[in-house]
Protein backbone atom coordinates (compact mmCIF):
# COMPACT_ATOMS: atom_id res chain seq x y z
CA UNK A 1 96.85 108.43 92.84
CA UNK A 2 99.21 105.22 92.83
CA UNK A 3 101.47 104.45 89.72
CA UNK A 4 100.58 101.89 87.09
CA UNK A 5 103.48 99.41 88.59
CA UNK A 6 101.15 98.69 91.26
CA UNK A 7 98.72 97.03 88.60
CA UNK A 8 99.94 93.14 89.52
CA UNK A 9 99.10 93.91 93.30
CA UNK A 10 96.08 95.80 92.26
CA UNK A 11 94.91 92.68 90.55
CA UNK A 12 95.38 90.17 93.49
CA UNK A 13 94.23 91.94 96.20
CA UNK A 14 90.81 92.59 93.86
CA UNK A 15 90.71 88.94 93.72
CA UNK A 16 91.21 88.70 97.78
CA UNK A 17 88.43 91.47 98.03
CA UNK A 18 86.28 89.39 95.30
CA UNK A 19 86.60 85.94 97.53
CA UNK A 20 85.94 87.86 100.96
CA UNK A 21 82.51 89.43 98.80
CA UNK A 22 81.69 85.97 98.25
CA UNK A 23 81.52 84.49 101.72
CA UNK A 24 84.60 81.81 100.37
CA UNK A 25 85.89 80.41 103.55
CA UNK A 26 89.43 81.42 104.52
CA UNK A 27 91.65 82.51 107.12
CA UNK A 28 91.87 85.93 108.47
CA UNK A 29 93.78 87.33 111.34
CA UNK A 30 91.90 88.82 113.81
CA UNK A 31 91.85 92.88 114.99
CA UNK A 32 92.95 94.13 118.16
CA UNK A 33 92.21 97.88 119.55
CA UNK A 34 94.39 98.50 122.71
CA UNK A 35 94.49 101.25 125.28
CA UNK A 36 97.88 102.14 125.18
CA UNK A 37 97.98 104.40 128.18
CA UNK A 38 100.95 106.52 129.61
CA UNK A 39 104.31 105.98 127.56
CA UNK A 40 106.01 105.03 131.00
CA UNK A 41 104.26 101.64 130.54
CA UNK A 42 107.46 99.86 129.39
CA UNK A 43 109.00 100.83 132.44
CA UNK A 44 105.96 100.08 134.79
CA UNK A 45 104.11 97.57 133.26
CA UNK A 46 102.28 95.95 135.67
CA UNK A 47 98.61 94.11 134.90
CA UNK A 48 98.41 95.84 131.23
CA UNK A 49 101.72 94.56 130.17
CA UNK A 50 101.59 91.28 131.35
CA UNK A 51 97.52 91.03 130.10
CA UNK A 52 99.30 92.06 126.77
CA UNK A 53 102.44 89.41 126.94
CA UNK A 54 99.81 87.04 127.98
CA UNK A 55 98.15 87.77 124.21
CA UNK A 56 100.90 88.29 122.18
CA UNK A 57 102.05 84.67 123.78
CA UNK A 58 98.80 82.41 122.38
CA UNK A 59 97.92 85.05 119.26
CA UNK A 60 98.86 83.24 115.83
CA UNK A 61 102.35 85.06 114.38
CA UNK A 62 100.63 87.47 111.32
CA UNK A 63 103.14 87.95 108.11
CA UNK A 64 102.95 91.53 109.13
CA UNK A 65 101.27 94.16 111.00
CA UNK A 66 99.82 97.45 110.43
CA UNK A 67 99.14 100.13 113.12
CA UNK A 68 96.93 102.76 113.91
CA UNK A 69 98.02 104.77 116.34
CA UNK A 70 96.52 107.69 117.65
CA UNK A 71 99.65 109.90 117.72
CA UNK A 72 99.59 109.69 113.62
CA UNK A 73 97.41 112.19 112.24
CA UNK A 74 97.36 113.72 108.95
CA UNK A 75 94.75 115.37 106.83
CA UNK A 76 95.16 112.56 103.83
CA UNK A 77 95.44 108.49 105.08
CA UNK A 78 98.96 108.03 104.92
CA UNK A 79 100.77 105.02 105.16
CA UNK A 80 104.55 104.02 105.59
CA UNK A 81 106.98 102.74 103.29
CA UNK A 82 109.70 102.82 105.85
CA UNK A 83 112.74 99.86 105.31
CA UNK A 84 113.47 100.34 108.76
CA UNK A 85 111.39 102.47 110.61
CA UNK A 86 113.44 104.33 113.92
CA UNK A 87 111.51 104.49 117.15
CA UNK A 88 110.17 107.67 117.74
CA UNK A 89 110.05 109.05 121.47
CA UNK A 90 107.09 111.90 121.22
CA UNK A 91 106.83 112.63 124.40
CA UNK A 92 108.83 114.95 126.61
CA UNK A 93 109.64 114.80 130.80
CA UNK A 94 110.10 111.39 130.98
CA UNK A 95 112.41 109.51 132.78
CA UNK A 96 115.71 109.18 130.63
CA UNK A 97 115.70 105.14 130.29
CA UNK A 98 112.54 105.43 128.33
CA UNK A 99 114.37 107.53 125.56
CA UNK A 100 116.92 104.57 125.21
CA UNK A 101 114.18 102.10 124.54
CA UNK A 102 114.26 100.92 120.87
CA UNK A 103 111.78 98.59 118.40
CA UNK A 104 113.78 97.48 115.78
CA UNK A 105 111.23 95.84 113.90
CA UNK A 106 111.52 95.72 109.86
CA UNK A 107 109.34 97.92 108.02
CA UNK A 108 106.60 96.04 104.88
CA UNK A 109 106.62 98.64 102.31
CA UNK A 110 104.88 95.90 100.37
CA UNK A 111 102.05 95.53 102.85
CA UNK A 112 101.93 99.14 103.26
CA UNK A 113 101.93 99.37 99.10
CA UNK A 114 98.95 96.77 99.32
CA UNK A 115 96.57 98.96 102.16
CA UNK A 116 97.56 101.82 99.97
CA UNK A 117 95.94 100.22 97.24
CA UNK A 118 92.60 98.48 99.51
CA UNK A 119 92.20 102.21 100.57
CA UNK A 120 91.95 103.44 96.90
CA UNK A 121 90.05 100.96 95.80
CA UNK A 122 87.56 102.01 98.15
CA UNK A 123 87.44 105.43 97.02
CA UNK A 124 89.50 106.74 99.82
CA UNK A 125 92.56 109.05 98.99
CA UNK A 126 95.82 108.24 100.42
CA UNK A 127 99.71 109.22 100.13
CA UNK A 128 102.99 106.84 101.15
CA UNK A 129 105.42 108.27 103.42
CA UNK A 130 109.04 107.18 102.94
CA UNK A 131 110.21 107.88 106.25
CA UNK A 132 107.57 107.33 109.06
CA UNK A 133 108.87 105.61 112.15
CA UNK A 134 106.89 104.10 114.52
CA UNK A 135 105.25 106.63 117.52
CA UNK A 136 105.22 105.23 120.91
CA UNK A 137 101.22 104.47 120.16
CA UNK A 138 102.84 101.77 118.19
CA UNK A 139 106.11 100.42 120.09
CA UNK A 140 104.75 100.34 123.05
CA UNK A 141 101.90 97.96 122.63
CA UNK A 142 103.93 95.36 120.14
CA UNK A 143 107.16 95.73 122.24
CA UNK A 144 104.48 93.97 125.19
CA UNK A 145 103.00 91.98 122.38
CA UNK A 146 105.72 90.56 120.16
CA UNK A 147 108.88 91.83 122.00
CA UNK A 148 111.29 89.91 118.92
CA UNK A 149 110.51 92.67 117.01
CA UNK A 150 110.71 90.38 114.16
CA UNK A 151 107.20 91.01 112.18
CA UNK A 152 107.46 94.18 109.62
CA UNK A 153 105.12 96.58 110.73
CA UNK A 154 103.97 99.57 109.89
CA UNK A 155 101.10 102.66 110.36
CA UNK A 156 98.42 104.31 108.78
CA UNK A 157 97.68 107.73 110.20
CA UNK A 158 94.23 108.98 111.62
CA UNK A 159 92.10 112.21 110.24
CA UNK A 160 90.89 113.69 113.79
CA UNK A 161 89.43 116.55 112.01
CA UNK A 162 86.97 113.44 110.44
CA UNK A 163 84.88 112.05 112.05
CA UNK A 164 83.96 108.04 113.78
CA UNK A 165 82.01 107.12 110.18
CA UNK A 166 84.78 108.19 108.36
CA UNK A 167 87.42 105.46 110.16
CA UNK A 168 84.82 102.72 110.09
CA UNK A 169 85.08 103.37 106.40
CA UNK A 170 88.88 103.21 106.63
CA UNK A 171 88.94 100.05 108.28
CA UNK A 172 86.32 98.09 106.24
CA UNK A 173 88.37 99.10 103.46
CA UNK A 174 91.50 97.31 104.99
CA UNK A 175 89.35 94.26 105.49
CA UNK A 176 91.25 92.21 102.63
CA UNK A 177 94.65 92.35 104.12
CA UNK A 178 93.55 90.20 106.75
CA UNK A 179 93.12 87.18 103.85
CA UNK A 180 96.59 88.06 103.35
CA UNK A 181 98.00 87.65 106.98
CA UNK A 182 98.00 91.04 107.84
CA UNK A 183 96.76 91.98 111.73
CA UNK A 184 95.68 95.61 112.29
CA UNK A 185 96.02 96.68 115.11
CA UNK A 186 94.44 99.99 116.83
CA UNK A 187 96.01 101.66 119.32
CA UNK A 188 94.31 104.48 121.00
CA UNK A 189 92.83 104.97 124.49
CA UNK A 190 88.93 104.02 126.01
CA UNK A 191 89.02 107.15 127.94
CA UNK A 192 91.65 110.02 127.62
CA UNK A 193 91.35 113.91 129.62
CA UNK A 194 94.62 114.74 130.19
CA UNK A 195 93.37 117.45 131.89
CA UNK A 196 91.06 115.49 134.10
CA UNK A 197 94.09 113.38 134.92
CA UNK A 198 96.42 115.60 136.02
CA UNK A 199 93.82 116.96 138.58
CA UNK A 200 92.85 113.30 139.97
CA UNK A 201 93.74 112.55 143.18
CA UNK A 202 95.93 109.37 143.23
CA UNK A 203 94.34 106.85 144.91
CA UNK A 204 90.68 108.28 144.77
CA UNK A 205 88.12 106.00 143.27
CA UNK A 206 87.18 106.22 139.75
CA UNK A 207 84.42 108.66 139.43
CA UNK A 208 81.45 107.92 138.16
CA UNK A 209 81.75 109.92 134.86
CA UNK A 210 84.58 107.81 133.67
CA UNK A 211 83.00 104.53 134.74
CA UNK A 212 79.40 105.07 133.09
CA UNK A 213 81.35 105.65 130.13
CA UNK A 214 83.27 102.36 129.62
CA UNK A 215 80.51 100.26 131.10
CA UNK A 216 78.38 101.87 127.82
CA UNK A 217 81.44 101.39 125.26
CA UNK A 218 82.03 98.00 126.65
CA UNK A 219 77.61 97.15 126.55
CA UNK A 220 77.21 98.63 123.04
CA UNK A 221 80.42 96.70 121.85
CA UNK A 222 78.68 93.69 123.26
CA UNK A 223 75.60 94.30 121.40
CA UNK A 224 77.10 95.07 118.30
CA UNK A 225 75.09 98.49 117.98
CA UNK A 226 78.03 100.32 115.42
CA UNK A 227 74.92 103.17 114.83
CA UNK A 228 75.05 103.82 118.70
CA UNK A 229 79.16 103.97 118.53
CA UNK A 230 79.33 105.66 115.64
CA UNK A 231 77.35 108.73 117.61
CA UNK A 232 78.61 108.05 121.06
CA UNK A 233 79.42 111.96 121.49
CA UNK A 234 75.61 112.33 121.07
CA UNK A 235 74.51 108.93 123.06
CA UNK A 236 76.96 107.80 125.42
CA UNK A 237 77.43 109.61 129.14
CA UNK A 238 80.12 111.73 129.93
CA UNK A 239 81.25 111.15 126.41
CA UNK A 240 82.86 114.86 126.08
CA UNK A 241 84.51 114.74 129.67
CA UNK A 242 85.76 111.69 128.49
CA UNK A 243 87.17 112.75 125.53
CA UNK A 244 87.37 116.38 124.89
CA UNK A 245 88.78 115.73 121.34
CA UNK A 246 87.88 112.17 119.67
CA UNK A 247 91.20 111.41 118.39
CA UNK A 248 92.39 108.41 120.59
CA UNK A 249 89.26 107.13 119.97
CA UNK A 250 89.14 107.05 116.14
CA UNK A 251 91.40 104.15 116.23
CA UNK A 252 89.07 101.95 117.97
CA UNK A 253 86.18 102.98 114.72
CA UNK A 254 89.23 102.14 112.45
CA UNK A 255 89.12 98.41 114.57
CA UNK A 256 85.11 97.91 114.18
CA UNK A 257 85.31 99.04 110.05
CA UNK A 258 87.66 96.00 109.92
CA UNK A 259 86.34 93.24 112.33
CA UNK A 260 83.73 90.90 111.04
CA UNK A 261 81.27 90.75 113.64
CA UNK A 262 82.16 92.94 116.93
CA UNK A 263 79.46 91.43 118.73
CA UNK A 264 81.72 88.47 119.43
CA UNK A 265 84.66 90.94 120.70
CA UNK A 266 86.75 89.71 123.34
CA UNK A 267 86.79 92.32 125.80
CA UNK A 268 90.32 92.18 127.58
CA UNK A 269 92.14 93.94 130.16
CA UNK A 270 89.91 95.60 132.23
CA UNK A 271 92.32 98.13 134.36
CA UNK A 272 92.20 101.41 135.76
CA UNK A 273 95.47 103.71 135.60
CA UNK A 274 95.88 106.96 137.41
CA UNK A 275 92.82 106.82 138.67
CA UNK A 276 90.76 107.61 135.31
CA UNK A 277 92.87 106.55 132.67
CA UNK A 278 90.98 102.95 131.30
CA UNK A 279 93.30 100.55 129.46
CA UNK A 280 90.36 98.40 128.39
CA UNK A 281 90.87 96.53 124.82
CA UNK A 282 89.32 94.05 122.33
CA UNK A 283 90.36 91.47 120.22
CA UNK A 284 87.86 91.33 117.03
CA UNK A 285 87.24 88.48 114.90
């Protein structure tokens, strides 16, 4: 439970949720899920980074950013408070330039203070975390997207052991920060078997299994069917080989909760990597 110094905030962002209840025209930024793929990206970037410079290039400069990264999880929503959040490397075996790579972006303890306060408004528990930096799930798409590293930023951590419904739920509840500037951003992956990838064949075509699956995230995206989505372990093909555990998926649920309408999805970046690994994306209005 948040202190009673948050009342002033408490009170405006009520009256941001109150205008977006009433169908007031305003602004919002819009909601991207990206594939973020294999941390080596920064130092092979080829299509997916320069699909993403391409977007960060004509996408409107938010006041801040928040992040959902699928290499965050806790068991309560937690978000960061960090002044300056470090850049964490959490991965091992990689080649040693990737470890020197830094995003010194600013941290927005106030923004993070405000989603804090969207999320228990909503009913949803949640703690603040003074130190969090920013996982590679997070660097590595904004270093493609806005590589100033000027825009505070910071994340909101995943529940894997809850499931799709439960981070729709998160991310409608984070709906208002958008009438305050805020982008979220989801950063997960479309498809992810590490197991599966380490046993493909460079070079091979994509196999069916992985292919079915996108073509049915990408179709029920298009047709805004958030039931079907919401139970794609139970409805889509190959959905288990695809994703033996649903957690870098969960960011993409946190991306519908918070778009308006994700029948009008952009559907970006349609690349295969390592043969099975799909770096597909959205941007949500």
């Amino acid at each position: 439970m948040l202190t009673p110094e948050y009342d002033f905030q408490r009170a405006i962002l009520e009256r941001i949720i109150y205008i977006a209840r009433g169908n007031i025209l305003c602004m919002k930024t819009p909601v991207l899920f990206v594939s973020h793929g294999a941390p080596t990206l920064p130092l092979e970037p080829g299509e997916t980074g320069a699909a993403w410079r391409k977007l960060g290039a004509r996408l409107e400069r938010p006041k801040a950013i928040l992040v959902i990264s699928a290499h965050w999880a806790t068991r309560i929503p937690t978000i960061s408070t960090a002044q300056n959040p470090t850049t964490i490397h959490d991965f091992i075996g990689f080649p040693a330039e990737l470890y020197q790579l830094r995003y010194p972006a600013p941290g927005a303890p106030d923004m993070a203070c405000a989603a804090a306060l969207a999320l228990e408004l909503a009913g949803i528990p949640v703690q603040l975390d003074e130190t969090r930096g920013l996982d590679h799930g997070a660097w590595v798409p904004l270093s493609f997207l806005f590589p100033d590293a000027d825009l505070p930023v910071t994340q909101l951590s995943l529940q894997p052991e809850r499931n799709p419904a439960w981070h729709v739920a998160l991310g409608k509840a984070l709906r208002p920060l958008r009438e305050q500037g805020v982008m979220i951003i989801a950063s997960g992956s479309i498809t992810h078997n590490l197991r599966a990838l380490f046993a493909h064949p460079q070079g091979t075509p994509v196999p069916p299994w992985v292919s079915e699956f996108c073509a049915w995230m990408a179709d029920t995206i298009a047709a805004g069917d958030l039931e079907a989505l919401v139970e794609y372990r139970a409805r889509a093909p190959h959905a288990v080989q695809n994703h033996p555990t649903d957690e870098h998926l969960l960011p993409l649920f946190v991306a519908l909760g918070a778009a308006d309408k994700i029948e009008t999805a952009i559907h970006l970046n349609h690349v295969m990597t390592y043969g099975i690994l799909a770096m597909d994306a959205w941007l949500f209005d």
